[in-house]
Protein backbone atom coordinates (compact mmCIF):
# COMPACT_ATOMS: atom_id res chain seq x y z
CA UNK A 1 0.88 -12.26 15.52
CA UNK A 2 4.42 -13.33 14.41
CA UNK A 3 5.22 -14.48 10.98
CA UNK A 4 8.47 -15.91 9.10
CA UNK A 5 9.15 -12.75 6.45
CA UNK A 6 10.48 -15.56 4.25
CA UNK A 7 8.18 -17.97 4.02
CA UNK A 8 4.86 -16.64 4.93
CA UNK A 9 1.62 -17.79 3.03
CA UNK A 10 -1.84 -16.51 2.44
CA UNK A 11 -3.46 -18.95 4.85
CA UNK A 12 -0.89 -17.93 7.84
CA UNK A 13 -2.87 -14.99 7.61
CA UNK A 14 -6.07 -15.98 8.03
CA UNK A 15 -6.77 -14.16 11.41
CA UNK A 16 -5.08 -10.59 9.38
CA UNK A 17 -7.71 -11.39 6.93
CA UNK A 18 -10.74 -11.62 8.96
CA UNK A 19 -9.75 -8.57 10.72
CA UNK A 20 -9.93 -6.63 7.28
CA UNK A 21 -13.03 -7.98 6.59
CA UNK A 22 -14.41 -6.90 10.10
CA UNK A 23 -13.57 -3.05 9.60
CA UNK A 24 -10.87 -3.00 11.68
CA UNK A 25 -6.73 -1.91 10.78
CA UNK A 26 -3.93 -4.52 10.32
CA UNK A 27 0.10 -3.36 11.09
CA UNK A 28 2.10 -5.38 8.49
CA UNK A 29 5.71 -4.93 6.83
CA UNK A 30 6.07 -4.06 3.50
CA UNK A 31 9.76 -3.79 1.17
CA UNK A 32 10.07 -0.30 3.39
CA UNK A 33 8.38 0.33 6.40
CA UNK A 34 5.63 -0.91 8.47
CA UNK A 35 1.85 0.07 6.90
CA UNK A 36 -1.25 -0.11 7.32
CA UNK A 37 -3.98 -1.66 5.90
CA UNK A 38 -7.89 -1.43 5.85
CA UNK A 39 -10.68 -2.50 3.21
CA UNK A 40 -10.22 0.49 0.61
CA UNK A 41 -14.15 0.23 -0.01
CA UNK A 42 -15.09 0.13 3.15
CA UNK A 43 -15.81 4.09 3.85
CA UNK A 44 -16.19 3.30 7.46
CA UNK A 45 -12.69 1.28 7.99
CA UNK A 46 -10.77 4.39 5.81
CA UNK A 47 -12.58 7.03 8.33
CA UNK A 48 -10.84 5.44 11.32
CA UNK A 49 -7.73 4.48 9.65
CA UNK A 50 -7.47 8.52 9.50
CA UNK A 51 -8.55 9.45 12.84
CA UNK A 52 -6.24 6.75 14.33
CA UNK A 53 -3.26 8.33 12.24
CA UNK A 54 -4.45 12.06 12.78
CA UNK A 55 -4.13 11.94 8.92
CA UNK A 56 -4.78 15.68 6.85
CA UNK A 57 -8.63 13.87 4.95
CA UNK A 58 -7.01 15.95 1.98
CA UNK A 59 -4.27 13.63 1.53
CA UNK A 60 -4.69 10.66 0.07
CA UNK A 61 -3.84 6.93 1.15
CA UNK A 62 -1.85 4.42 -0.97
CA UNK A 63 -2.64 1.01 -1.69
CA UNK A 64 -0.72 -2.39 -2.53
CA UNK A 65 -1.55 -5.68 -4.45
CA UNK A 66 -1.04 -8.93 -4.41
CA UNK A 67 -1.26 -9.36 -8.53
CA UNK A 68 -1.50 -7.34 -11.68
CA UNK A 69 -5.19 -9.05 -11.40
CA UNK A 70 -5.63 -7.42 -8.08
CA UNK A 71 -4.54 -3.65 -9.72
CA UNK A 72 -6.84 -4.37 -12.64
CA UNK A 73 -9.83 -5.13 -10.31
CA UNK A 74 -9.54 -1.85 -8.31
CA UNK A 75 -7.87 0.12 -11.07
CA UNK A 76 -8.79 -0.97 -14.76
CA UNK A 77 -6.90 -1.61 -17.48
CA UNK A 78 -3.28 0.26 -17.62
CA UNK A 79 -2.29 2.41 -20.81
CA UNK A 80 0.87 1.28 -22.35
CA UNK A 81 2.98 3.65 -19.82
CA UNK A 82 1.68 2.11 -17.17
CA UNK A 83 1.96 -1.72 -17.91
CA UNK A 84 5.42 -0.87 -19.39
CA UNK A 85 6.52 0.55 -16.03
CA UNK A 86 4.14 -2.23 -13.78
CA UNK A 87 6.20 -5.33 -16.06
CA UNK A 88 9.92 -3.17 -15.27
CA UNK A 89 9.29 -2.23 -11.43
CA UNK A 90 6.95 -4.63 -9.86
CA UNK A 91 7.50 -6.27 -7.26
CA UNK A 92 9.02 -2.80 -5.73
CA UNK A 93 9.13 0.26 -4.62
CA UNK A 94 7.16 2.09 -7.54
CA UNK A 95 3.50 3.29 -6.78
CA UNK A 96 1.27 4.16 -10.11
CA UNK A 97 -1.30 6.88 -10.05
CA UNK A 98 -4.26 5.07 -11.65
CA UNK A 99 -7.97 5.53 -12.02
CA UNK A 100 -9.95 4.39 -8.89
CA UNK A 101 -12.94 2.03 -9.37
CA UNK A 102 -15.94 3.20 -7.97
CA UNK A 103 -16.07 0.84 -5.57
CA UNK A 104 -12.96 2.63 -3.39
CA UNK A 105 -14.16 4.80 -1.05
CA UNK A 106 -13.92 8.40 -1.78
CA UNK A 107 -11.68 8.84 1.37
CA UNK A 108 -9.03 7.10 0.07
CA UNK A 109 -8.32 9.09 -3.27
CA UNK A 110 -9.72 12.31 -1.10
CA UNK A 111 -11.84 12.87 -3.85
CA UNK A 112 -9.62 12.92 -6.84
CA UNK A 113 -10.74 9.46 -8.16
CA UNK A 114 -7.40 8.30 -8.39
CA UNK A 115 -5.36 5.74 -6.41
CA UNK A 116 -1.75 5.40 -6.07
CA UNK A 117 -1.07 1.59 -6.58
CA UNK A 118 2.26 -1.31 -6.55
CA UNK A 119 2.99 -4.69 -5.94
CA UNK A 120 5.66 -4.59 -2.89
CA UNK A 121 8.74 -6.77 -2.77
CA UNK A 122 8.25 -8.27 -0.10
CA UNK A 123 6.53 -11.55 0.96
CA UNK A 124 4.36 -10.80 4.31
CA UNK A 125 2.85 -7.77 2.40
CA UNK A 126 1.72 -9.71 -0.81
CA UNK A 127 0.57 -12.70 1.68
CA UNK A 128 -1.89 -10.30 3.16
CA UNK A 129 -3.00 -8.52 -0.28
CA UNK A 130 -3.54 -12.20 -1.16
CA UNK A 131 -5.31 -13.50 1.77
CA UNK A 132 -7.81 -10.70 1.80
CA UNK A 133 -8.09 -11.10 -1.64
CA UNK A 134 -7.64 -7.89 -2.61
CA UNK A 135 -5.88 -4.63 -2.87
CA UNK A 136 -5.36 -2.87 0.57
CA UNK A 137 -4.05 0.26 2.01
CA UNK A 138 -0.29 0.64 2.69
CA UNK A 139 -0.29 4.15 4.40
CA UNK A 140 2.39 4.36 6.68
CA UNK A 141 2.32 2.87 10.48
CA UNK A 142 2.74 5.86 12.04
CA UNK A 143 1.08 9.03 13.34
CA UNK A 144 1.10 11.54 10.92
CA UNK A 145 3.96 13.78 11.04
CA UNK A 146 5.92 11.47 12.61
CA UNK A 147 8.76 9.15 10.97
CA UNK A 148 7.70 5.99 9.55
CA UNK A 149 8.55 2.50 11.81
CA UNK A 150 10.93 -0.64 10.63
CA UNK A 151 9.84 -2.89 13.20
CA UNK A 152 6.52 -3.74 15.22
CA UNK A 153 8.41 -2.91 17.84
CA UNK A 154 8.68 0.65 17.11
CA UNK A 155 4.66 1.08 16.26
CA UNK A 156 4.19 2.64 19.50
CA UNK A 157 0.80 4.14 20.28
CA UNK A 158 -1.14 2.71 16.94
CA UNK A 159 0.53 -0.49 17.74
CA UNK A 160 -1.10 -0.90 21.10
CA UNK A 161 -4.49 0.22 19.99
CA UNK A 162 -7.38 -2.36 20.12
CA UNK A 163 -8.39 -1.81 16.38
CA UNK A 164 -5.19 -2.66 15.22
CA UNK A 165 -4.23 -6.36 14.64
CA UNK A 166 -0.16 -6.32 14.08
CA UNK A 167 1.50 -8.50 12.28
CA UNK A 168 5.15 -9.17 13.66
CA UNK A 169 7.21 -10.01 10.25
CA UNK A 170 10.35 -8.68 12.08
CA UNK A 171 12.59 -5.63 10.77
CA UNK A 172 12.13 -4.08 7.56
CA UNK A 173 14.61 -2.12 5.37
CA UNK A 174 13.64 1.21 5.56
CA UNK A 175 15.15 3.89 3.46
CA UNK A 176 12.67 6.07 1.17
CA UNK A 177 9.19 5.41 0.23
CA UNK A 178 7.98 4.13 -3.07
CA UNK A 179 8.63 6.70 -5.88
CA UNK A 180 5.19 8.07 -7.01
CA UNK A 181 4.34 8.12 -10.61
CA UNK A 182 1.96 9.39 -13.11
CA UNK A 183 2.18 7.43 -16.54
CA UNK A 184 -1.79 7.99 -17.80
CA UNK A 185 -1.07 11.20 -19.95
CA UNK A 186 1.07 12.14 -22.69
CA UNK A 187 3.75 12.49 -20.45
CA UNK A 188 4.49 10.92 -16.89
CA UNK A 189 4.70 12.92 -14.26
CA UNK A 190 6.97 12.84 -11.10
CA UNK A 191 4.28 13.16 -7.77
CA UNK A 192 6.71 11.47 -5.11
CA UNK A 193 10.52 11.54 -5.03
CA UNK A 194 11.73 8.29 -3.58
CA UNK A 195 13.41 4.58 -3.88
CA UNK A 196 13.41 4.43 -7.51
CA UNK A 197 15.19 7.35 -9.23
CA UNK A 198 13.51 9.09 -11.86
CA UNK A 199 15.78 8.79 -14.38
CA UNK A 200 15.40 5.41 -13.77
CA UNK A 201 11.66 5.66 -14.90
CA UNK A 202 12.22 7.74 -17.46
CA UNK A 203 15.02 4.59 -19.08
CA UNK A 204 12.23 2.16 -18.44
CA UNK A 205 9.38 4.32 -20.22
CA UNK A 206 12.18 4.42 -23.16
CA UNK A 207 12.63 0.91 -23.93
């Protein structure tokens, strides 16, 4: 299905939505690449999101919002850390390691009972965060080991699978994934290199 990156709403993604909620995978674009999404509590919608990406189980999947209410349902309450670095980089390409609710599958955080969490910058990936009405996965749209896709175009052999729903928003920036941090201890820790410079965390965690 094709959708205006600009002006995309919730209900244009109605059909995305019920797809989630039937167990199956949606193809969307987020402020970097293409990702994918599934139910994060449903156990049985993470298992084939990793089979269809060949995906390591020990590796855990990221996940993206639609609100700081959505992150607080699946995640809790944020330290100070956290909400001060939430408020600076979100909408964006900064992902928080945060405690997982119970209710995510144990897949998802491969065990650790942790989740790496944002809010993206960009509309068609909130729209869908919002439609489902929750948070959902954003691992990337490709096979694992190969490089991440900017287009629908270039989703290849997920992209033609019959489980997978994709959502045409058109081309999508690229450039490096979210930078992966962990604010929840005494003091945060660098997991993923990427768009945001650390240094530009650490002036952020400062203020």
């Amino acid at each position: 299905m094709r959708v205006d990156p600009a002006g995309c709403r919730a209900e244009d993604l109605a059909a995305a939505r019920d797809w989630l909620r039937a167990g199956y995978v949606v193809a969307y674009p987020t402020d970097t690449f293409y990702g994918l999404a599934v139910d994060p509590t449903n156990t049985a919608a993470v298992q084939a999101l990793f089979d269809l990406k060949g995906r390591d189980p020990r590796v855990a999947m990221p996940l993206i919002a639609a609100s700081m209410a959505q992150v607080r349902a699946i995640a809790g309450r944020l330290n100070d850390p956290s909400s001060r670095l939430a408020r600076a980089a979100w909408p964006g390409p900064l992902s928080l390691v945060l405690d997982a609710s119970p209710a995510v599958a144990t897949e998802v955080h491969a065990g650790r009972g942790t989740i790496a969490i944002r809010i993206p910058a960009h509309r068609v990936a909130c729209a869908l965060a919002e439609a489902f009405d929750g948070a959902i996965t954003a691992t990337s749209a490709n096979v694992s080991g190969e490089p991440p896709v900017s287009s629908a175009d270039a989703l290849g052999v997920i992209g033609r699978d019959p489980r997978v729903l994709v959502v045409d928003g058109g081309a999508t920036p690229g450039g490096t994934p979210s930078t992966i941090v962990d604010a929840r201890g005494d003091a945060p820790v660098l997991i993923r290199d990427g768009a945001i410079a650390w240094n530009r965390v650490l002036d952020w965690l400062k203020r």
